[in-house]
Protein backbone atom coordinates (compact mmCIF):
# COMPACT_ATOMS: atom_id res chain seq x y z
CA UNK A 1 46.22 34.26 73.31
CA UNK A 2 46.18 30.71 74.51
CA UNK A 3 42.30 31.82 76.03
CA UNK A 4 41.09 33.01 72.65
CA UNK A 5 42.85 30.16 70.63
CA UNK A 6 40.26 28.04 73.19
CA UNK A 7 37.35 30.36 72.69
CA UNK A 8 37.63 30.22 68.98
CA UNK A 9 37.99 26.91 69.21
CA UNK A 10 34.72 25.70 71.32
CA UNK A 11 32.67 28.11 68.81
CA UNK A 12 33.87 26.62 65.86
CA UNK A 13 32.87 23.02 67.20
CA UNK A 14 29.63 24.17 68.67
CA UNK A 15 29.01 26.04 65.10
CA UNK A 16 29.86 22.69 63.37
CA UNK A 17 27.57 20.97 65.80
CA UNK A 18 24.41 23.40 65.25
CA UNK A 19 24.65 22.88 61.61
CA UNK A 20 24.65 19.47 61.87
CA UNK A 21 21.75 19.26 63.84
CA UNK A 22 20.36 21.61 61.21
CA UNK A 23 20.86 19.54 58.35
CA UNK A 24 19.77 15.82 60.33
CA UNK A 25 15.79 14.62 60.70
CA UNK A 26 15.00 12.47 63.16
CA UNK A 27 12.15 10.42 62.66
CA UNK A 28 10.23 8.03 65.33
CA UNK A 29 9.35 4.76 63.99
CA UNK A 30 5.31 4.35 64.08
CA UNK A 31 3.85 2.50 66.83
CA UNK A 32 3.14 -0.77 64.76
CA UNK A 33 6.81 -1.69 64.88
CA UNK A 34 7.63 -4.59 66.50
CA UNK A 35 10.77 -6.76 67.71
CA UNK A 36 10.99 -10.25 69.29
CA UNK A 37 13.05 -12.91 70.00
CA UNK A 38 13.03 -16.10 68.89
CA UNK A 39 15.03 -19.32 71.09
CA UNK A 40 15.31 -23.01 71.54
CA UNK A 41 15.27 -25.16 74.70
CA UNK A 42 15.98 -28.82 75.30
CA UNK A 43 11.58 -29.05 76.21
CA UNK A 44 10.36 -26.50 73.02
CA UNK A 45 11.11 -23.57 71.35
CA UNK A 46 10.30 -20.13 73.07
CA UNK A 47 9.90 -16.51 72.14
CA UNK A 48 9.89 -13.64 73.53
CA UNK A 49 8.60 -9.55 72.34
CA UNK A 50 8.62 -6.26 73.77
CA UNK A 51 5.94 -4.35 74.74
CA UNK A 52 8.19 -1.19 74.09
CA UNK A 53 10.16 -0.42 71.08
CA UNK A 54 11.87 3.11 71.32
CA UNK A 55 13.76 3.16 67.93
CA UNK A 56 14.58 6.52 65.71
CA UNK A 57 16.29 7.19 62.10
CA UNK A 58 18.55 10.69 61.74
CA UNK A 59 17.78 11.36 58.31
CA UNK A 60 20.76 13.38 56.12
CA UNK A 61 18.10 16.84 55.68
CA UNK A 62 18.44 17.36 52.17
CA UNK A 63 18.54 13.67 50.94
CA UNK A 64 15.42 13.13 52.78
CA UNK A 65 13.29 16.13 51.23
CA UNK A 66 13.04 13.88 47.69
CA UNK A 67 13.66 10.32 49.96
CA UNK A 68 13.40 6.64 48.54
CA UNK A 69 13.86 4.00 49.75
CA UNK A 70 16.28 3.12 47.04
CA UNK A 71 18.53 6.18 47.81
CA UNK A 72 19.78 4.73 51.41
CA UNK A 73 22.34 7.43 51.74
CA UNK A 74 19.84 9.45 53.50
CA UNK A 75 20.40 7.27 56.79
CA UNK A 76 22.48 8.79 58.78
CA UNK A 77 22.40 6.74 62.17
CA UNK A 78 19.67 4.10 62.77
CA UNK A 79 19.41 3.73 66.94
CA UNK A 80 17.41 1.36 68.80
CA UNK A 81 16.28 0.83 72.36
CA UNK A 82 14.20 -2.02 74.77
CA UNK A 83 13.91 -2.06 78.11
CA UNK A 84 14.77 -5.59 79.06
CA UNK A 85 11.60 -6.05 81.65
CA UNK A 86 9.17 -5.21 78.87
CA UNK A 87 10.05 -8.26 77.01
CA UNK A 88 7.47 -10.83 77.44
CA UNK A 89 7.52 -14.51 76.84
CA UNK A 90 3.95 -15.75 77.66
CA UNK A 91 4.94 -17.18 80.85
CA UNK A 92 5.78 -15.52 84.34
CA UNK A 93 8.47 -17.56 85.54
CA UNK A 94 10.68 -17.33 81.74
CA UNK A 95 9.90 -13.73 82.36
CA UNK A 96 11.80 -13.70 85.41
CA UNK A 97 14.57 -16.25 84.66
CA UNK A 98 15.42 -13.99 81.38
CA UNK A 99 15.95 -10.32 83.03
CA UNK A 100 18.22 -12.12 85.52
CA UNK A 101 19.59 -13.92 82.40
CA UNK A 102 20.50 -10.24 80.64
CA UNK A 103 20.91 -8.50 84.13
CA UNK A 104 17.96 -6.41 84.12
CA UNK A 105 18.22 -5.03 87.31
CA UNK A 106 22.22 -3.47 86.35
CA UNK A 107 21.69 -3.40 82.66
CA UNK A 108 18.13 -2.17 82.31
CA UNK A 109 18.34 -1.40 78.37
CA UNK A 110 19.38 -3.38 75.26
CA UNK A 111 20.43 -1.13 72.37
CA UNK A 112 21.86 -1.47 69.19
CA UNK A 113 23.40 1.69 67.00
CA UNK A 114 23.89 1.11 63.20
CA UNK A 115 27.26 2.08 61.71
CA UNK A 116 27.93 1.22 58.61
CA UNK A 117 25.40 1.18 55.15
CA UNK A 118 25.37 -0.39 52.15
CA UNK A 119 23.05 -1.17 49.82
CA UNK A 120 22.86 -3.85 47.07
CA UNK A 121 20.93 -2.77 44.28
CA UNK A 122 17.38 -3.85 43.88
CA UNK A 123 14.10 -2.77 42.20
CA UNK A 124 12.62 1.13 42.85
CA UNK A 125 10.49 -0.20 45.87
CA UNK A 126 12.83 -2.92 47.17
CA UNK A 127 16.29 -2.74 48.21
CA UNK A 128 18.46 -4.76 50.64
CA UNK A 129 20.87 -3.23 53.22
CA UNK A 130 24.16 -4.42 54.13
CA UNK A 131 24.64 -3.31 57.81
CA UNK A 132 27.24 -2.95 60.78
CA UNK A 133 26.19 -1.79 64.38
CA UNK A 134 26.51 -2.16 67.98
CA UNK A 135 24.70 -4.07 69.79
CA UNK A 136 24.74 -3.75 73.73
CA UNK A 137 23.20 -6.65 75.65
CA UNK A 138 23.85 -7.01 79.72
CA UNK A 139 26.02 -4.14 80.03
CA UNK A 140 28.31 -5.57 77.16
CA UNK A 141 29.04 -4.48 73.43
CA UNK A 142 29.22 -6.48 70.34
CA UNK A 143 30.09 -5.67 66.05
CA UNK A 144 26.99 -7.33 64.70
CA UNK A 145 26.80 -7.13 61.04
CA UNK A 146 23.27 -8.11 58.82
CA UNK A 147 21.25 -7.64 56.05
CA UNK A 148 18.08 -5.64 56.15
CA UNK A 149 15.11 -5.94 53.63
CA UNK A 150 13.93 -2.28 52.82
CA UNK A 151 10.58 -1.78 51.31
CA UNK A 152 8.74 0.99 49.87
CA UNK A 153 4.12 0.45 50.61
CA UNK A 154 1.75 1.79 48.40
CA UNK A 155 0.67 4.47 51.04
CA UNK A 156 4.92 5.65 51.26
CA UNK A 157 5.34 3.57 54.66
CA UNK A 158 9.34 2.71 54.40
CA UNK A 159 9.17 -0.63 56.26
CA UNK A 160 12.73 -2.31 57.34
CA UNK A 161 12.84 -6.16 58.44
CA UNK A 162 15.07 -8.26 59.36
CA UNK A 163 16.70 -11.31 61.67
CA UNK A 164 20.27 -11.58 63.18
CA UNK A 165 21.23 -14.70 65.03
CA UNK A 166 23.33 -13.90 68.46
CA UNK A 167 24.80 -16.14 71.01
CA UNK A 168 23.83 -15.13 74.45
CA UNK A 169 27.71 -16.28 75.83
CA UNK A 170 29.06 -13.49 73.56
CA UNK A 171 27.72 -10.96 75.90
CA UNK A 172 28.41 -12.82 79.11
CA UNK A 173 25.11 -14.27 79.06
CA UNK A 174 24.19 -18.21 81.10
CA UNK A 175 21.15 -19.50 78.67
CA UNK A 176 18.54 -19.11 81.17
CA UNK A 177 16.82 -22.19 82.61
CA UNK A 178 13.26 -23.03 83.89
CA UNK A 179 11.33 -25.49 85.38
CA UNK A 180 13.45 -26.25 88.52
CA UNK A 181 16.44 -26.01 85.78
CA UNK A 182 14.57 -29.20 83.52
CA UNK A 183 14.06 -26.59 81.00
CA UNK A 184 17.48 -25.43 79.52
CA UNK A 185 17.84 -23.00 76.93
CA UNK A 186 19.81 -22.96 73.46
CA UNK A 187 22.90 -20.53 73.31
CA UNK A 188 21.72 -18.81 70.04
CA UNK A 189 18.50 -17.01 69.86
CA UNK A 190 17.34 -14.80 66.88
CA UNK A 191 16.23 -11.27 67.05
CA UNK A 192 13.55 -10.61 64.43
CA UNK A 193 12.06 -7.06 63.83
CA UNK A 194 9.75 -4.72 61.87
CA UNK A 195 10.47 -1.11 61.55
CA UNK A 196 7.82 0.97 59.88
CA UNK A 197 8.66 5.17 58.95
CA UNK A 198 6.01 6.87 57.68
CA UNK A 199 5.77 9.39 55.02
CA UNK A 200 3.91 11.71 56.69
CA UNK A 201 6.41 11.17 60.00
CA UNK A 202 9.28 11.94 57.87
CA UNK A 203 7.46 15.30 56.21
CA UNK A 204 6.79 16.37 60.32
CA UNK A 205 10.86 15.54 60.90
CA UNK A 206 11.66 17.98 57.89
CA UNK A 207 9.22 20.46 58.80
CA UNK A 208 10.66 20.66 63.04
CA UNK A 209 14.04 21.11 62.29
């Protein structure tokens, strides 16, 4: 009995987990998006962008077959990932001093996964999103919570921007230094970024499932 209590049991959850996956899109954001970081120094501000942005949207199936961008509900889970050594920052030796910094070689991705959504009513082609996610820098994990500027382009492109300011000792992180250690840098940097979905990605998503 106990056995096919258990069997029962495991089918239900892997039925539950099948239709799930049937009724979830997940779209790729298109190649133009972009992330950086911006930071301060004692010498002159810095900045720093990746050369590889692997970022995806799970779309709720049936909200997404009619989807605006002022219907947000049809976000299910917004997940993001960067390698740390394909951020660049113009100049070899930063390069170097920030993997160490965010402990590349143990902690070779930075990711964040959204959580919460909210959105604050706008116009039909504009809306802002009030956001909470985890962000996982060096191996550790932060809450996070900002707003993200949604807007609808005249060719259906659903582009996403925003900026969240984080301080590098929150995750464990020494401000990396440079120049022989002359060049000292601010606590708080800013992530910026630029998500684009487009229409014709999110017809494919529907369409695969």
């Amino acid at each position: 009995m106990k056995i096919a209590a258990r069997f029962v049991t495991t089918a239900l959850a892997l039925a539950a987990a099948a239709a799930g996956a049937q009724n979830t899109a997940r779209v790729n954001v298109a190649t133009d998006s972009k992330l950086w970081i911006d930071g301060t120094s004692n010498l002159h501000a810095w900045s720093c962008k990746t050369d590889k942005l692997d970022a995806a949207i799970d779309l709720d199936a049936a909200a997404a077959t009619s989807l605006n961008v002022a219907t947000p509900n049809a976000v299910k889970k917004v997940e993001v990932k960067i390698p740390v050594k394909a951020l660049h920052c113009n100049h070899a030796g930063m390069d170097g001093n920030v993997y160490k910094a965010l402990k590349g070689d143990q902690s070779a991705e930075i990711s964040y996964i959204m959580a919460t959504l909210e959105a604050v009513p706008g116009s039909k082609d504009q809306v802002t999103l009030k956001t909470t996610g985890t962000l996982t820098v060096a191996g550790k994990a932060n809450q996070i919570s900002m707003e993200i500027e949604t807007t609808r382009l005249a060719d259906g492109t659903l582009r996403a921007t925003g900026s969240v300011p984080v301080k590098m000792t929150d995750f464990g992180i020494q401000p990396p230094t440079a120049i022989f250690g002359r060049l000292k840098c601010g606590d708080e940097v800013k992530v910026n970024f630029e998500l684009n979905v487009g229409a014709k990605a999110v017809a494919a998503a529907l369409n695969d499932r």
